[in-house]
Protein backbone atom coordinates (compact mmCIF):
# COMPACT_ATOMS: atom_id res chain seq x y z
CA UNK A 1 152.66 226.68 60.15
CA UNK A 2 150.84 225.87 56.96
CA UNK A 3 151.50 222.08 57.16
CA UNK A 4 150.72 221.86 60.67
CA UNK A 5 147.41 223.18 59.91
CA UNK A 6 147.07 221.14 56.95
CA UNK A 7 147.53 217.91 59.29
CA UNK A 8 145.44 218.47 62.09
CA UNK A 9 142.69 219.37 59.53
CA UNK A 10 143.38 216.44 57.73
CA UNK A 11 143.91 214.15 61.32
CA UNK A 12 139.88 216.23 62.06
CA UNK A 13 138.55 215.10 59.44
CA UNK A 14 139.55 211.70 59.61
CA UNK A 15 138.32 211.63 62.95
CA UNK A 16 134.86 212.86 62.05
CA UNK A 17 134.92 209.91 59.17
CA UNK A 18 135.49 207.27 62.03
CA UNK A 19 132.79 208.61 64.17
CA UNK A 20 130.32 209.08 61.82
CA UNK A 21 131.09 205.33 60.61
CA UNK A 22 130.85 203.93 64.45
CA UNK A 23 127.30 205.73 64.98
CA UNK A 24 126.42 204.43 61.59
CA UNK A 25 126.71 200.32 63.68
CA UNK A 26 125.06 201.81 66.63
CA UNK A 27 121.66 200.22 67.52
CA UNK A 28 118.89 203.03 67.23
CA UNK A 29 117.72 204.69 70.93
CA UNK A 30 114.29 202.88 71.20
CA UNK A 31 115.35 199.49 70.28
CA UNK A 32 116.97 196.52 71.67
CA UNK A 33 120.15 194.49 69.52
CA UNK A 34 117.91 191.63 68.53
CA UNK A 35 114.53 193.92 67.84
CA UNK A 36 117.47 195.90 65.53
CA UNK A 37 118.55 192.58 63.97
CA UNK A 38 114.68 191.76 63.17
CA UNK A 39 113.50 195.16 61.56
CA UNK A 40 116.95 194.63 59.29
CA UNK A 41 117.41 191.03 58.81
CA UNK A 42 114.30 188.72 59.09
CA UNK A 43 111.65 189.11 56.70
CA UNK A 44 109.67 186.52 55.54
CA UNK A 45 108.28 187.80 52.45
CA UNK A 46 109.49 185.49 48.69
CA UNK A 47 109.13 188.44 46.45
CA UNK A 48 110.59 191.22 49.22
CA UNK A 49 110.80 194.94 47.46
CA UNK A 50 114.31 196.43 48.48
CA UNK A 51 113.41 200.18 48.09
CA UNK A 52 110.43 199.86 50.30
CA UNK A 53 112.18 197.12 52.77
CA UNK A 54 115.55 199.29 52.84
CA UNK A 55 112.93 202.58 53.63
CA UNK A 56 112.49 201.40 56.75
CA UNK A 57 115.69 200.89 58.07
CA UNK A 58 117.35 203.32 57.02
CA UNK A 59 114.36 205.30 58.24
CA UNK A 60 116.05 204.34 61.73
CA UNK A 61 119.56 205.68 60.95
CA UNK A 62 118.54 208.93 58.42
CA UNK A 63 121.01 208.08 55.85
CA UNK A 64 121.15 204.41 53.15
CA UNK A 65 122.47 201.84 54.01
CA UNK A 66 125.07 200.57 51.73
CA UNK A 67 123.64 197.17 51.67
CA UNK A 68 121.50 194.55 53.44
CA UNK A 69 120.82 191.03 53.69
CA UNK A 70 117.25 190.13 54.49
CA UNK A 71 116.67 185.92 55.92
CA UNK A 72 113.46 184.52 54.46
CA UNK A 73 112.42 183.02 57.59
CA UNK A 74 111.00 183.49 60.96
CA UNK A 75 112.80 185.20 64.15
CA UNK A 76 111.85 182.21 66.17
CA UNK A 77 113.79 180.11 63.59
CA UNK A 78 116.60 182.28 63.36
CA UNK A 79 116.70 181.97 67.96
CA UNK A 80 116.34 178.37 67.40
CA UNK A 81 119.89 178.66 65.41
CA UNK A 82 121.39 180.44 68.34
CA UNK A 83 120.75 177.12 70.42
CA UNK A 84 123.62 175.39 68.00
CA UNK A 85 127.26 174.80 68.54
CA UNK A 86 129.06 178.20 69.02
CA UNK A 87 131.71 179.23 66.53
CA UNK A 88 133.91 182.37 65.88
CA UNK A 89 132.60 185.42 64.16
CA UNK A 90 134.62 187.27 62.23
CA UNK A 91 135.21 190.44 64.98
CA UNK A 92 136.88 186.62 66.56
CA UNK A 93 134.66 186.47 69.70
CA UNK A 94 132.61 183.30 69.95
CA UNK A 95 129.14 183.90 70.04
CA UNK A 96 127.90 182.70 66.48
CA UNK A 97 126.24 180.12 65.03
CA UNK A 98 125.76 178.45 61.76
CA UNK A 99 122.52 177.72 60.43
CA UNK A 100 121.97 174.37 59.84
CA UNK A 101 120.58 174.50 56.10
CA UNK A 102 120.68 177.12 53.48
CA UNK A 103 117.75 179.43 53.66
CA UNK A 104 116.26 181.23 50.62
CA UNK A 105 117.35 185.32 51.54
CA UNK A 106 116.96 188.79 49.76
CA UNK A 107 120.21 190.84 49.30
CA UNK A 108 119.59 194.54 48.77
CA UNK A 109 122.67 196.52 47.14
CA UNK A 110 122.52 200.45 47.01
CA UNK A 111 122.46 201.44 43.11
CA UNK A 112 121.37 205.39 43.47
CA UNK A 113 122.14 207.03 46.43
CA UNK A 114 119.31 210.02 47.23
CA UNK A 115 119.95 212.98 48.51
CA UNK A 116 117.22 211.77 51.12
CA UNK A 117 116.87 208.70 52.22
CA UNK A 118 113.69 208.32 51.07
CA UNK A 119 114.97 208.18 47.56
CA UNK A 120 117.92 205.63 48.00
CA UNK A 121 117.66 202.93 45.33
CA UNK A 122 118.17 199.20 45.81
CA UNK A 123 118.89 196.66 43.27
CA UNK A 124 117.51 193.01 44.80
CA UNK A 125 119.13 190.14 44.28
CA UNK A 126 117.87 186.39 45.60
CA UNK A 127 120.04 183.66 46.90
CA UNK A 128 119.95 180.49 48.98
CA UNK A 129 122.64 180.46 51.46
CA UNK A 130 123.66 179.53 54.63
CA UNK A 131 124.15 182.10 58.04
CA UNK A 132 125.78 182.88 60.51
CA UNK A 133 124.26 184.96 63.80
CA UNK A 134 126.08 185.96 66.68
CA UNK A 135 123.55 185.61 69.09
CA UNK A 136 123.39 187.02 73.17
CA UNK A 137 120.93 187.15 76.14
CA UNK A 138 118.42 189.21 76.12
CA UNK A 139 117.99 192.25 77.34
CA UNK A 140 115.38 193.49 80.08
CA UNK A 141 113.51 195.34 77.05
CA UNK A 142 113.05 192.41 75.14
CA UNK A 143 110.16 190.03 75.71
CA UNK A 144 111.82 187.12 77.63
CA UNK A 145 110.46 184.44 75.21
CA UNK A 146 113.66 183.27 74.50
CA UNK A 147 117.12 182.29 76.65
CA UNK A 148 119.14 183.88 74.09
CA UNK A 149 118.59 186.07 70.80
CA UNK A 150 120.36 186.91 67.68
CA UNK A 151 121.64 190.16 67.59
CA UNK A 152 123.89 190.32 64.57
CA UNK A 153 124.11 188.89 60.96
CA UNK A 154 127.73 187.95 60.43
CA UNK A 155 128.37 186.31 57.45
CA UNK A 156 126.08 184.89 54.69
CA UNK A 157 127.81 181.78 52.61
């Protein structure tokens, strides 16, 4: 009786890890996939402050985010990458694209987790790389400007 106990607490808990972890890749309520991929990957700032830039999104999701990769360019140039020859993400469907030139980006890695997320500490570290989006139509909430949008950072190499 013990050990049965024992493993379906265990088996719970384990389940509540995975769910937690699935709502943590969830895009939040009031926003589309690609307005998502803006607020947490584009910003075009050179000297970009991760504590204040990681406040924000993880202002969306109530918890830090382990770590983030922020593209020092426009939205409109990260669509226009979208527009070049698909290749596989790693999840293996075949929506992504590869940037065409290496791009000067901000990675933020979480140093200090808070007990809030308000207090979450970043350590910032620059780098010129290349990307890769996966990219999709838009949706009806989105603004229509564009035939399809990026709606997912991939990989950064």
């Amino acid at each position: 009786m013990g050990v049965k106990l024992l493993e379906s607490g265990l088996c719970l808990l384990l389940l509540l890890g995975l769910v937690i972890m699935v709502a943590s890749f969830q895009v939040p309520q009031n926003l589309t996939p690609s307005q998502w991929f803006e607020i947490q990957h584009v910003n075009n700032r050179t000297n970009l402050r991760c504590n204040a830039a990681m406040r924000v999104i993880n202002s969306y999701t109530g918890r830090c985010k382990d770590k983030n990769s922020f593209l020092q360019t426009s939205f409109a140039a990260v669509v226009s990458v979208c527009g070049r020859r698909n290749t596989t993400c790693r999840n293996g469907l075949t929506n992504c694209h590869n940037s065409p030139a290496p791009v000067s980006l901000t990675y933020c890695n979480l140093t200090t987790p808070g007990r809030h997320y308000t207090q979450c500490q970043y350590q910032r570290t620059p780098a010129t790389m290349f990307y890769r989006v996966a990219c999709d139509n838009p949706t009806p909430q989105d603004n229509g400007s564009y035939p399809v949008v990026p709606v997912h950072l991939d990989r950064i190499f």
